[in-house]
Protein backbone atom coordinates (compact mmCIF):
# COMPACT_ATOMS: atom_id res chain seq x y z
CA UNK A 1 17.95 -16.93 23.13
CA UNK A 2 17.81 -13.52 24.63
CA UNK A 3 18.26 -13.12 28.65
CA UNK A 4 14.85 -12.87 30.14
CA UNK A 5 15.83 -9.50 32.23
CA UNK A 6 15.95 -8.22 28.06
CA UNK A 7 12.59 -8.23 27.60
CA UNK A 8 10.53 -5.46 26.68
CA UNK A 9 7.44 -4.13 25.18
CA UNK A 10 9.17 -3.71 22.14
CA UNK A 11 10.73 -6.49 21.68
CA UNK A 12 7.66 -8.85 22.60
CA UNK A 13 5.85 -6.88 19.81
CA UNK A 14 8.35 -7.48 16.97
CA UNK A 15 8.37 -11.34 18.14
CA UNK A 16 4.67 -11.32 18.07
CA UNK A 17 4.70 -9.41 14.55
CA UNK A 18 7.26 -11.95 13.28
CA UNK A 19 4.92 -14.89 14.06
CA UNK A 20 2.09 -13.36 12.65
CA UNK A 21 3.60 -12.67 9.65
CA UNK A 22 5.43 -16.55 9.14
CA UNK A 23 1.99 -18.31 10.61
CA UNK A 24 -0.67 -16.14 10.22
CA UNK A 25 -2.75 -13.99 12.84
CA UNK A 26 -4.53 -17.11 14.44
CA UNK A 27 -1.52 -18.65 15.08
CA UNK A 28 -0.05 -15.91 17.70
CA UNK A 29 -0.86 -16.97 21.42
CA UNK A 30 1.09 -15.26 24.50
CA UNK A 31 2.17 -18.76 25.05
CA UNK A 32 4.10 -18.90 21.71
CA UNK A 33 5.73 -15.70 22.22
CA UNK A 34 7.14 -16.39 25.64
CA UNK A 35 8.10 -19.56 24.14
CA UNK A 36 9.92 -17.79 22.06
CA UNK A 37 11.53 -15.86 24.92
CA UNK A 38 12.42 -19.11 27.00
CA UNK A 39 9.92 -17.24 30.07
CA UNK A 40 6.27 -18.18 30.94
CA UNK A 41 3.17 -16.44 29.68
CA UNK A 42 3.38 -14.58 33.08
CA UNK A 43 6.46 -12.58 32.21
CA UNK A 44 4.58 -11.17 28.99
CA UNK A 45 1.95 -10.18 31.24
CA UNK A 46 4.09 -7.71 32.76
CA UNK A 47 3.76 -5.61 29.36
CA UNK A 48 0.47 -6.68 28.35
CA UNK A 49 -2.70 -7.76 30.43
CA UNK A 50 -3.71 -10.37 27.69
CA UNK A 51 -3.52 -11.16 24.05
CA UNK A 52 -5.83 -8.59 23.05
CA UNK A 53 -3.39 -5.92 24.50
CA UNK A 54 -0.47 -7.79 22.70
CA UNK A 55 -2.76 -7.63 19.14
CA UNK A 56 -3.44 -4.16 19.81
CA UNK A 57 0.38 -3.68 20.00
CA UNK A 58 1.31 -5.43 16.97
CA UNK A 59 -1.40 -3.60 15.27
CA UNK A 60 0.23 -0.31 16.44
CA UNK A 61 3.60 -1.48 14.99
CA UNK A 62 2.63 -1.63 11.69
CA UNK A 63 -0.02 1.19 11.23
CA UNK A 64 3.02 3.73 12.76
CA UNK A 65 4.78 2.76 9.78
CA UNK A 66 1.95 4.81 7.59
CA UNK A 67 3.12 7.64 4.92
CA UNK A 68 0.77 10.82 5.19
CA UNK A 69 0.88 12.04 1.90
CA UNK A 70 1.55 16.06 1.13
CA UNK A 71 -1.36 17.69 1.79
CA UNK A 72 -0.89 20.39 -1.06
CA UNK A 73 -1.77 17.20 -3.60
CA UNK A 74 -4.41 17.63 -5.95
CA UNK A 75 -7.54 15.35 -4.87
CA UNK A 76 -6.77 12.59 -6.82
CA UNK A 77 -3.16 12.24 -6.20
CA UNK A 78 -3.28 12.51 -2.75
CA UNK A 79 -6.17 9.63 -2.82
CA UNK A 80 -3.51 7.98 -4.86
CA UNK A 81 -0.96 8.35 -2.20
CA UNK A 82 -3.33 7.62 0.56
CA UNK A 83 -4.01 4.42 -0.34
CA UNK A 84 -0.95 3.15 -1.06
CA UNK A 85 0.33 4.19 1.73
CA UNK A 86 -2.20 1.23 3.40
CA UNK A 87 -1.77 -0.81 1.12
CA UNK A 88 2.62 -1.04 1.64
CA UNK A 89 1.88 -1.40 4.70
CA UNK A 90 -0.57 -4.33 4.37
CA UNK A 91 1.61 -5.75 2.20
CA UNK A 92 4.64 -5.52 3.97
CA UNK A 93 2.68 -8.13 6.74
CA UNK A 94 0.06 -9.08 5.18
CA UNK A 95 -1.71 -11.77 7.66
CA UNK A 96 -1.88 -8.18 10.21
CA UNK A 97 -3.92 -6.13 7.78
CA UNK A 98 -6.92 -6.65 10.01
CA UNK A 99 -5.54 -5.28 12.75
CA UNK A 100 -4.33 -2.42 10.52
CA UNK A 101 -8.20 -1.91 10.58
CA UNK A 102 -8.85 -1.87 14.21
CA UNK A 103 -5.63 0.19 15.56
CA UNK A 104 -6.04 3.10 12.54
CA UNK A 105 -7.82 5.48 14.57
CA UNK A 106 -5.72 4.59 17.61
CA UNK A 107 -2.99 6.01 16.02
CA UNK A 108 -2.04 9.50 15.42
CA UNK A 109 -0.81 8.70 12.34
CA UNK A 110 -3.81 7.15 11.85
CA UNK A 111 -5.54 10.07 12.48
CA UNK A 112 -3.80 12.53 10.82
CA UNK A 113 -3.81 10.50 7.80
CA UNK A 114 -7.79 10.09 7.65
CA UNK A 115 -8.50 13.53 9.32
CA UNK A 116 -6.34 15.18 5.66
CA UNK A 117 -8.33 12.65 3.32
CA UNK A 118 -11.43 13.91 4.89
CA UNK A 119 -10.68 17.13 4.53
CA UNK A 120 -9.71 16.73 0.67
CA UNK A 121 -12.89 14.78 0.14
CA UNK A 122 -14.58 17.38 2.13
CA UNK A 123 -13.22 20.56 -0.10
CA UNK A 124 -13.97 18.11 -3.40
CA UNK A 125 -17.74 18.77 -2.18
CA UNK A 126 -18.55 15.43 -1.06
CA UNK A 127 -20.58 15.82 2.48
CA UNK A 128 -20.21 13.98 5.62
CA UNK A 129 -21.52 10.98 5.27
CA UNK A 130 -20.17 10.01 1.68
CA UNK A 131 -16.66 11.19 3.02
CA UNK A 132 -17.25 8.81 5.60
CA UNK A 133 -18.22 6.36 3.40
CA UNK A 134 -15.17 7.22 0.85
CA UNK A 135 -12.80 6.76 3.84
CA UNK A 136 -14.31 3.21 4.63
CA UNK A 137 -14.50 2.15 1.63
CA UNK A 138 -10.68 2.57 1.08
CA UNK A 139 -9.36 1.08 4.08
CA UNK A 140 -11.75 -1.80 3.26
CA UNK A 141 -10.39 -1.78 -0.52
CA UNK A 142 -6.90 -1.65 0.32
CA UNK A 143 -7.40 -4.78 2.74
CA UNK A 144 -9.49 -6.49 0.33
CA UNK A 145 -6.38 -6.24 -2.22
CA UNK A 146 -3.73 -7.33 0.24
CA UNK A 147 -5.52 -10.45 1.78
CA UNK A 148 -6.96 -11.35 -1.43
CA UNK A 149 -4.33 -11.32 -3.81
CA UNK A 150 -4.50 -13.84 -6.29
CA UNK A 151 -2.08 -16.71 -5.31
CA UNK A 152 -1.22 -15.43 -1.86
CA UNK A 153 -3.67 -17.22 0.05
CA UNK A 154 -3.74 -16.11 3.35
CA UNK A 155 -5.98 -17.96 5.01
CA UNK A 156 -3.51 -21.42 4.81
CA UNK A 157 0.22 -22.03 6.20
CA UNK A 158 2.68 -21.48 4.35
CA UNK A 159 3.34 -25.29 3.62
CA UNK A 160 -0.08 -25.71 2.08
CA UNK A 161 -0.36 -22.73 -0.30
CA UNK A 162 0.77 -24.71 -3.12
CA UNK A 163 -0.94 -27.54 -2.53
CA UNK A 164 -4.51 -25.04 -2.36
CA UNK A 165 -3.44 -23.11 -5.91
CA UNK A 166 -3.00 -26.45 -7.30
CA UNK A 167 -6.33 -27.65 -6.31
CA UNK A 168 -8.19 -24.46 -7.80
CA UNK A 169 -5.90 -24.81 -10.53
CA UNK A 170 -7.13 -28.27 -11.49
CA UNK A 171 -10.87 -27.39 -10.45
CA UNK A 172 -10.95 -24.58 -12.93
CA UNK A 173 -9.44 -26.71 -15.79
CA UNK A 174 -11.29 -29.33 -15.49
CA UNK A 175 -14.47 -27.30 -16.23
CA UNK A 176 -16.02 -28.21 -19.93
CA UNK A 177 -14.78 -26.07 -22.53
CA UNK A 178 -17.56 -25.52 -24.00
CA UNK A 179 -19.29 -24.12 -21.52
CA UNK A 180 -16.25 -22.13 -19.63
CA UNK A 181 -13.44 -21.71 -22.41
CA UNK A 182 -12.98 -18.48 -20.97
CA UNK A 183 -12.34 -19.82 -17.11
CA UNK A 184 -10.21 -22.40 -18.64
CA UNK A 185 -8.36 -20.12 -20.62
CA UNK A 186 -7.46 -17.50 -17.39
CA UNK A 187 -7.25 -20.49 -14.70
CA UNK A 188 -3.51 -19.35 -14.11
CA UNK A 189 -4.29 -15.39 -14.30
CA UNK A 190 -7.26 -16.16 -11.85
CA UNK A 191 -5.50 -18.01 -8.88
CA UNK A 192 -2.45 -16.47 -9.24
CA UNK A 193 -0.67 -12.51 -10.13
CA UNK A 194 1.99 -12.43 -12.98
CA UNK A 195 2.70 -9.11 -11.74
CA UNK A 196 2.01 -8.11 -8.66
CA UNK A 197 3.20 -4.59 -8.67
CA UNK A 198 0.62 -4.27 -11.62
CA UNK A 199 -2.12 -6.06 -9.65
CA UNK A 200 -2.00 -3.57 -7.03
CA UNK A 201 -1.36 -0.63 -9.00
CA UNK A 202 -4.29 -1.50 -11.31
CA UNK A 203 -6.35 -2.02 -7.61
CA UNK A 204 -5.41 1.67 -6.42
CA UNK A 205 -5.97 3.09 -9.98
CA UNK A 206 -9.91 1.76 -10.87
CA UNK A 207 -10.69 2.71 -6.75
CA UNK A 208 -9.51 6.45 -7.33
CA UNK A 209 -11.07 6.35 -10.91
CA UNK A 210 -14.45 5.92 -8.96
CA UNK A 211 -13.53 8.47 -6.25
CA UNK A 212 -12.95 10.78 -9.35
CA UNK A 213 -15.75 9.99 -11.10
CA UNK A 214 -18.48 10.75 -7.95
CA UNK A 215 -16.30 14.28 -7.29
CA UNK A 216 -16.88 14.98 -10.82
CA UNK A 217 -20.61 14.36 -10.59
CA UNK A 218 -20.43 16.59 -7.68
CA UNK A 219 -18.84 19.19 -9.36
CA UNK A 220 -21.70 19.11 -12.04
CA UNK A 221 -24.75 19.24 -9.72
């Protein structure tokens, strides 16, 4: 246990990150961090007024971790690049990647990273709006893909993961097979990824195939 007169901003926030990712964002209270510490809540309140603060913070931690791809790209690699740059970091702590949401634009990295993709988008011909709409739409994707990967199940502790895939596991196979041979037939494909470099990969690849394909259109009119 560290000395209390150690504690610091920095280290609260990698505590607080370290819960989150081992029991999930709803789990982290100030409480449980100073816990951690061996202080009271109060001495975390030194570094941050309240647990919104402290969320803020973690969410801070992981967006600065962000790659800003090279801006001489091409369109479509650098939409390529762009989101998986949020989605390695998503993955990396996966239960945060709503807070990767809220802190983006709080971020200089953040920033810089959407003000380039808007400019790309912008130079591809796509307007205001639908660049806006692009740039949602891939920080929305990229989350979508991280908290929703098959078999990761985010949403339950650790200890009851397996006991959740093996409930939709048995739902899906005990469907008739003559109505759903095809659910049957993908009920371990559909609750859980073989390959989950490939899952993501494929993810990032059919989102910038669309990105392409409305540029393209563009490009025609």
């Amino acid at each position: 246990m560290k000395p209390k007169n150690s504690l610091n901003p920095a280290l609260v926030v990698e505590r607080a990150l370290a819960i989150v990712d081992a029991e999930g964002l709803d789990a982290l209270t100030v409480r449980k961090v100073a816990d951690a510490f061996g202080v009271t809540p109060m001495a975390l309140y030194w570094h941050f007024a309240n647990k919104e603060a402290l969320l803020a913070a973690v969410g801070d931690a992981v967006v600065s971790s962000l790659r800003i791809p090279d801006e001489d790209l091409p369109l479509e690699d650098y939409l390529r690049e762009a989101m998986t740059s949020l989605v390695d970091v998503m993955r990396a702590h996966p239960s945060a990647s709503p807070l990767v949401a809220q802190q983006i634009m709080q971020a200089e990295v953040g920033r810089d990273l959407t003000e380039r993709f808007l400019d790309k988008l912008s130079i591809a011909g796509f307007d205001v709006e639908r660049s806006a709409a692009v740039a949602h739409y891939t920080l929305q994707i990229a989350m979508t893909l991280v908290s929703r990967e098959p078999g990761a199940e985010l949403a339950f502790k650790p200890e009851r993961r397996q006991e959740e895939l093996d409930r939709k596991r048995a739902m899906l196979t005990s469907l008739p097979e003559d109505r759903y041979p095809r659910l049957r037939a993908a009920a371990d494909a559909m609750i859980e990824c073989a390959n989950t470099d490939e899952y993501y990969s494929d993810g990032i690849a059919i989102f910038v195939a669309g990105v392409m394909a409305d540029a393209k259109a563009l490009a025609r009119a």
